[in-house]
Structure formats: structure tokens, C-alpha cells
C-alpha atoms as a PDB file:
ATOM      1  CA  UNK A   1      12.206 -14.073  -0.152  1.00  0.00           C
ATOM      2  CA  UNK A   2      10.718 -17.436  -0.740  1.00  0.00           C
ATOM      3  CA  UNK A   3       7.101 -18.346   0.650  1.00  0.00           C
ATOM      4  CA  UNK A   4       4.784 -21.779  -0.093  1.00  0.00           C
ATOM      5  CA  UNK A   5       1.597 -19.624  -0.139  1.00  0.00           C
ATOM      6  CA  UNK A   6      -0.200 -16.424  -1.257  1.00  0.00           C
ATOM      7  CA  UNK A   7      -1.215 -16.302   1.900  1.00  0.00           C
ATOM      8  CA  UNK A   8       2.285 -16.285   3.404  1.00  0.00           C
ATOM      9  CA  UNK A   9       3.775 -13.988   0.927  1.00  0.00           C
ATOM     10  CA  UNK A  10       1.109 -11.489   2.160  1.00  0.00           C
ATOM     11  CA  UNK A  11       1.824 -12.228   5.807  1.00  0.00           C
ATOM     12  CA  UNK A  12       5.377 -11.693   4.955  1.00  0.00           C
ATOM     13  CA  UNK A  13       4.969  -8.222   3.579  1.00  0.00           C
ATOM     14  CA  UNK A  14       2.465  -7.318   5.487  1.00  0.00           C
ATOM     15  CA  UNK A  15       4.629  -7.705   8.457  1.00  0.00           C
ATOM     16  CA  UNK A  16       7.590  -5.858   8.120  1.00  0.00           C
ATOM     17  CA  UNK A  17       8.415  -2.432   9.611  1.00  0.00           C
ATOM     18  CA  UNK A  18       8.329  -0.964   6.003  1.00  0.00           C
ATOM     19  CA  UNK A  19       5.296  -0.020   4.287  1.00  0.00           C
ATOM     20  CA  UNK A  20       6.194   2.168   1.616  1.00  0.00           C
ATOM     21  CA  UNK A  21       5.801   0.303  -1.910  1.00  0.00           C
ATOM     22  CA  UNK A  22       5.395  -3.024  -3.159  1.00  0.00           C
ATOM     23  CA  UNK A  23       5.399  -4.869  -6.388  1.00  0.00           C
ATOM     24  CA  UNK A  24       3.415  -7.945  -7.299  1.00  0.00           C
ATOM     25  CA  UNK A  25       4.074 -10.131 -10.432  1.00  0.00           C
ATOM     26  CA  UNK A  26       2.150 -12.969 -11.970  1.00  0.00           C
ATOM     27  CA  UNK A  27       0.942 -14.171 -14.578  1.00  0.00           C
ATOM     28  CA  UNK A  28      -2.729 -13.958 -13.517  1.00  0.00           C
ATOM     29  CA  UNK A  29      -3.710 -10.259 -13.575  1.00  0.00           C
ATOM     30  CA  UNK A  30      -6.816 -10.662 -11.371  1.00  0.00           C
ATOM     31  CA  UNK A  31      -4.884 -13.141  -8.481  1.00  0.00           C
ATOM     32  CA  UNK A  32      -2.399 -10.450  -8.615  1.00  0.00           C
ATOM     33  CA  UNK A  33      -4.642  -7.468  -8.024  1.00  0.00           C
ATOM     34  CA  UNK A  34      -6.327  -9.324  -6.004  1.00  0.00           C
ATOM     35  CA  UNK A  35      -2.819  -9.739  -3.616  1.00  0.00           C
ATOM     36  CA  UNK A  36      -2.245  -5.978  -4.280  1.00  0.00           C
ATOM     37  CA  UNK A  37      -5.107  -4.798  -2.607  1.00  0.00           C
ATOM     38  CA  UNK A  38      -4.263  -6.916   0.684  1.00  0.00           C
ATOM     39  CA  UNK A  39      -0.742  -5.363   0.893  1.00  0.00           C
ATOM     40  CA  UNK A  40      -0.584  -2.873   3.608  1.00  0.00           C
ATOM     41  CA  UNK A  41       1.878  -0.174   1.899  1.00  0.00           C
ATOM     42  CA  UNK A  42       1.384   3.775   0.683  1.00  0.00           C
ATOM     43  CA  UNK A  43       1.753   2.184  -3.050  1.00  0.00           C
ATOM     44  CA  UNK A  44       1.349  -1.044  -5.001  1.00  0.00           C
ATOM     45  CA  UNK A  45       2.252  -2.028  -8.846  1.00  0.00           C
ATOM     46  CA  UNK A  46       0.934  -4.882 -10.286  1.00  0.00           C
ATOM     47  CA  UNK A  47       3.741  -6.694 -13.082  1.00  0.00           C
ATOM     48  CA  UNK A  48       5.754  -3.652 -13.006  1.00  0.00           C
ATOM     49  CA  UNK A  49       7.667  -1.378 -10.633  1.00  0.00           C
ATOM     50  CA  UNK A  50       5.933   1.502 -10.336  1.00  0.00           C
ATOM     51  CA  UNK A  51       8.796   4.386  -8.580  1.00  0.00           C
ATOM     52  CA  UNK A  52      10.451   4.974 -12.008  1.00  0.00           C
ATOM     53  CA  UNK A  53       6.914   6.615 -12.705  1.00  0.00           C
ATOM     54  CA  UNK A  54       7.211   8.587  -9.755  1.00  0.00           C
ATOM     55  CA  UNK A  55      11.120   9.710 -10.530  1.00  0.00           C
ATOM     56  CA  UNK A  56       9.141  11.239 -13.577  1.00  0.00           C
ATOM     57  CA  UNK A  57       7.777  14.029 -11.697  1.00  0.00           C
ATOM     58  CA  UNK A  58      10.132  16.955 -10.654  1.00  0.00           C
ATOM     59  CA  UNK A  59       8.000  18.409  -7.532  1.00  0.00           C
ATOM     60  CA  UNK A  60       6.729  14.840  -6.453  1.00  0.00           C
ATOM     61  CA  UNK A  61       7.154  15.163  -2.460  1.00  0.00           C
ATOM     62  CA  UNK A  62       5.475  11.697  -0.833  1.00  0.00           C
ATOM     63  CA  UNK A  63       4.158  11.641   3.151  1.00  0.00           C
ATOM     64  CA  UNK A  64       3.005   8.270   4.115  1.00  0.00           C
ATOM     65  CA  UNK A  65       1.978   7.161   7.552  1.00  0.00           C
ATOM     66  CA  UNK A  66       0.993   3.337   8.841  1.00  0.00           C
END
């Protein structure tokens, strides 16, 4: 989905109905944790997309509320 700012990216995600995961890439590790830890969702991954890692476990069960 494009955006023109950080800011807007975060508004955008922040303000859909879904709130389960995200990802953030860039090439600036810091900016991108940095956007990660604005992002209202159960899970975020920074460069990488983090629910293979979960796929891993066979008794993983995940609850998340907003």
C-alpha cells in the first residue's frame, strides 16, 4: 500500500480492523524498530516475517485481543 510518510504508513496500519502481525523493512534497523514499536498488533518483525517461526512450533495456540 503506498504512503509519503512514516507517519502515514503507521496511521495506515494502525487503523485497520486487523491487528494481528506486522512486518517492517528498512534499511535502518533503529528507524525500523523504532516504527515497530508504534504498530498496534499482537506481533511485529523487523526485516523479516516472523509467522514461519511460529509454524515451527507444533502446540503454538495464539489469543490476541485489541
Amino acid at each position: 500500500m503506498p504512503y509519503e510518510t512514516i507517519e502515514e504508513a503507521i496511521e495506515i496500519a494502525n487503523g485497520t480492523r486487523y491487528a494481528l502481525g506486522a512486518s517492517v523493512f528498512g534499511p535502518d534497523q533503529d528507524e525500523a524498530l523504532g516504527v515497530a514499536k508504534r504498530l498496534e498488533c499482537g506481533m511485529v518483525s523487523v526485516n523479516d516475517f516472523g509467522i514461519f517461526y511460529v509454524s515451527h512450533f507444533e502446540d503454538f495456540v495464539l489469543t490476541l485481543t485489541r
